[in-house]
C-alpha atoms as a PDB file:
ATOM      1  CA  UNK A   1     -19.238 -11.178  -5.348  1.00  0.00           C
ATOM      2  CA  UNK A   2     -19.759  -7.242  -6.141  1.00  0.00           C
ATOM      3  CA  UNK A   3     -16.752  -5.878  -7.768  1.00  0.00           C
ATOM      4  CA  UNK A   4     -15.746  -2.315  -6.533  1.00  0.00           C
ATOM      5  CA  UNK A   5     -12.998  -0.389  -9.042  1.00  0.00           C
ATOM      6  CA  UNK A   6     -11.363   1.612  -6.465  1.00  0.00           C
ATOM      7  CA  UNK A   7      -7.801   2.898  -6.921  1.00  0.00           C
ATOM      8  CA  UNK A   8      -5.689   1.794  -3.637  1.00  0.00           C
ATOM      9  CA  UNK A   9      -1.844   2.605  -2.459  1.00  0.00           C
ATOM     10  CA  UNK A  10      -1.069  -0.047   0.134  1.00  0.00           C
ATOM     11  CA  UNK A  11       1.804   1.149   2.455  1.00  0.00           C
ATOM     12  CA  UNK A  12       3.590  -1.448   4.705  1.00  0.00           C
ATOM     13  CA  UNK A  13       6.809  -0.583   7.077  1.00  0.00           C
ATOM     14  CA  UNK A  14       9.098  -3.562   6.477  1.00  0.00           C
ATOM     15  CA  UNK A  15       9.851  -3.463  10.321  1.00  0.00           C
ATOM     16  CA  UNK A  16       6.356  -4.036  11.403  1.00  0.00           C
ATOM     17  CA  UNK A  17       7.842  -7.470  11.502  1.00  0.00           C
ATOM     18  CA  UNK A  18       4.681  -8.869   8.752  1.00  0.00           C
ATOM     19  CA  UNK A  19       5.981 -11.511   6.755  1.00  0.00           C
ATOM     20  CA  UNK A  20       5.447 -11.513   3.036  1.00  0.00           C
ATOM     21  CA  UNK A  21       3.172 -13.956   3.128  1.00  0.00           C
ATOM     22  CA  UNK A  22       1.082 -11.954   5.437  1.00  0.00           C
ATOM     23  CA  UNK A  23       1.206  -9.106   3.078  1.00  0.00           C
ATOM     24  CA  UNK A  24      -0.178 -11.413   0.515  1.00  0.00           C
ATOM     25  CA  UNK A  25      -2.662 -12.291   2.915  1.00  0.00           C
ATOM     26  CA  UNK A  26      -3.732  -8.794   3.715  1.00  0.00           C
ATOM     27  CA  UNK A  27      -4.283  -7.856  -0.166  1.00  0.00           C
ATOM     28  CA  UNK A  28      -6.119 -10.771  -0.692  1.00  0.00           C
ATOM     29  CA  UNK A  29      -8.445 -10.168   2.057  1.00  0.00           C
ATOM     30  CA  UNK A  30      -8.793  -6.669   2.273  1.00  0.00           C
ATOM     31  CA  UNK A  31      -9.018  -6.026  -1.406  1.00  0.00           C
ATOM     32  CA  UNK A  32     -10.432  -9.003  -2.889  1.00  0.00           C
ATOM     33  CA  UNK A  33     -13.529  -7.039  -4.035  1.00  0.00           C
ATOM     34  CA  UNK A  34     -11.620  -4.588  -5.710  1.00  0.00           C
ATOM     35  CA  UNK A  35     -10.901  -4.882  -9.525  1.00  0.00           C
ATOM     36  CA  UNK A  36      -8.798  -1.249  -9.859  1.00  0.00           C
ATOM     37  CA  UNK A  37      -5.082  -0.645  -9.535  1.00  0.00           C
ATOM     38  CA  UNK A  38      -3.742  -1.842  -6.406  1.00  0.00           C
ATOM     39  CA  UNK A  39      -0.336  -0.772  -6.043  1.00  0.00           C
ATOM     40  CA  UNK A  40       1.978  -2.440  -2.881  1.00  0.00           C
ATOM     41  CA  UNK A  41       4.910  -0.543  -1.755  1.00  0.00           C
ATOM     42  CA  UNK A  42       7.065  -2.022   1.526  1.00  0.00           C
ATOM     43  CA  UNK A  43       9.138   0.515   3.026  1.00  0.00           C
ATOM     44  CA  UNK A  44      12.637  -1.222   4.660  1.00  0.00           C
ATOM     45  CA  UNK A  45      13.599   0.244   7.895  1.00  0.00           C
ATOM     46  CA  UNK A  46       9.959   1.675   8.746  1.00  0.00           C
ATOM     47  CA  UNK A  47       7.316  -0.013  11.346  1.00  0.00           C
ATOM     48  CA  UNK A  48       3.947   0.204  12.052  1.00  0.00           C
ATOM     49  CA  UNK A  49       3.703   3.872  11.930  1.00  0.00           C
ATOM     50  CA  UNK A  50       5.267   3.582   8.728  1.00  0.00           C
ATOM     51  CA  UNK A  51       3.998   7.821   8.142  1.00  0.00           C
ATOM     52  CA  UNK A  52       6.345   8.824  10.876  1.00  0.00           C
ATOM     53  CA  UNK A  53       8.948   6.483  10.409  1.00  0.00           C
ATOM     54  CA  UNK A  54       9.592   7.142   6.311  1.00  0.00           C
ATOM     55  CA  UNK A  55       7.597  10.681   6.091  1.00  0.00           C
ATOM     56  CA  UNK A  56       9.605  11.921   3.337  1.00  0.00           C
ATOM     57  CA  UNK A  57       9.572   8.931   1.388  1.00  0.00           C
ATOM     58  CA  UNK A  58       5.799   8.435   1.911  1.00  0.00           C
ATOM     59  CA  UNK A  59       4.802  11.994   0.409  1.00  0.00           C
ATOM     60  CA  UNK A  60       7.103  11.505  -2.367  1.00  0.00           C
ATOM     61  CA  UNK A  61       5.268   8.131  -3.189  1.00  0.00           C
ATOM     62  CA  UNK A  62       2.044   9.280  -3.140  1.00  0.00           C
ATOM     63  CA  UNK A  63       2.889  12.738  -4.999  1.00  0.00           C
ATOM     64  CA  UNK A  64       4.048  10.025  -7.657  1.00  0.00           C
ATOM     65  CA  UNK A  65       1.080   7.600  -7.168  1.00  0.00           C
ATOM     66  CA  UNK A  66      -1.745  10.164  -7.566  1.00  0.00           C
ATOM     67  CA  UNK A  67       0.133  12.063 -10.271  1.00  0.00           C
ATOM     68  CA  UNK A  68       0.812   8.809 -12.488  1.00  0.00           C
ATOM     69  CA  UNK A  69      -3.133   8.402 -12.206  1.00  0.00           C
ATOM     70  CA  UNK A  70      -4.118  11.764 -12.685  1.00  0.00           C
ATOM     71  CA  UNK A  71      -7.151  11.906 -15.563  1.00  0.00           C
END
């Protein structure tokens, strides 16, 4: 397997009604490829749409995400 080292914010709205093991599930999968930071952050109250539901806290988060990683 080709390893691609690709930075990647993974945003999930708790309400979506995915189960943690599905979240596991989803990394795996859809990052397995990827050797770079993968950071996971589950937003309570928020659903699918979890941009809409949780805008505020979404912009904050990746203000802080790109800024931590900022070369």
């Amino acid at each position: 397997m080709k390893f691609v080292h690709q930075l990647a914010l993974l945003v999930i709205g708790l309400a979506a009604g995915l189960a943690a093991a599905d979240i596991w599930e989803e990394v795996e999968h859809g990052y397995a490829d990827n050797d770079g930071d993968t950071t996971i952050v589950a937003v309570p109250g928020a659903g699918h749409f979890v941009q809409q539901d949780a805008a505020e806290l979404i912009t904050e988060t990746m203000r802080w995400w790109l800024l931590a990683r900022k070369n």
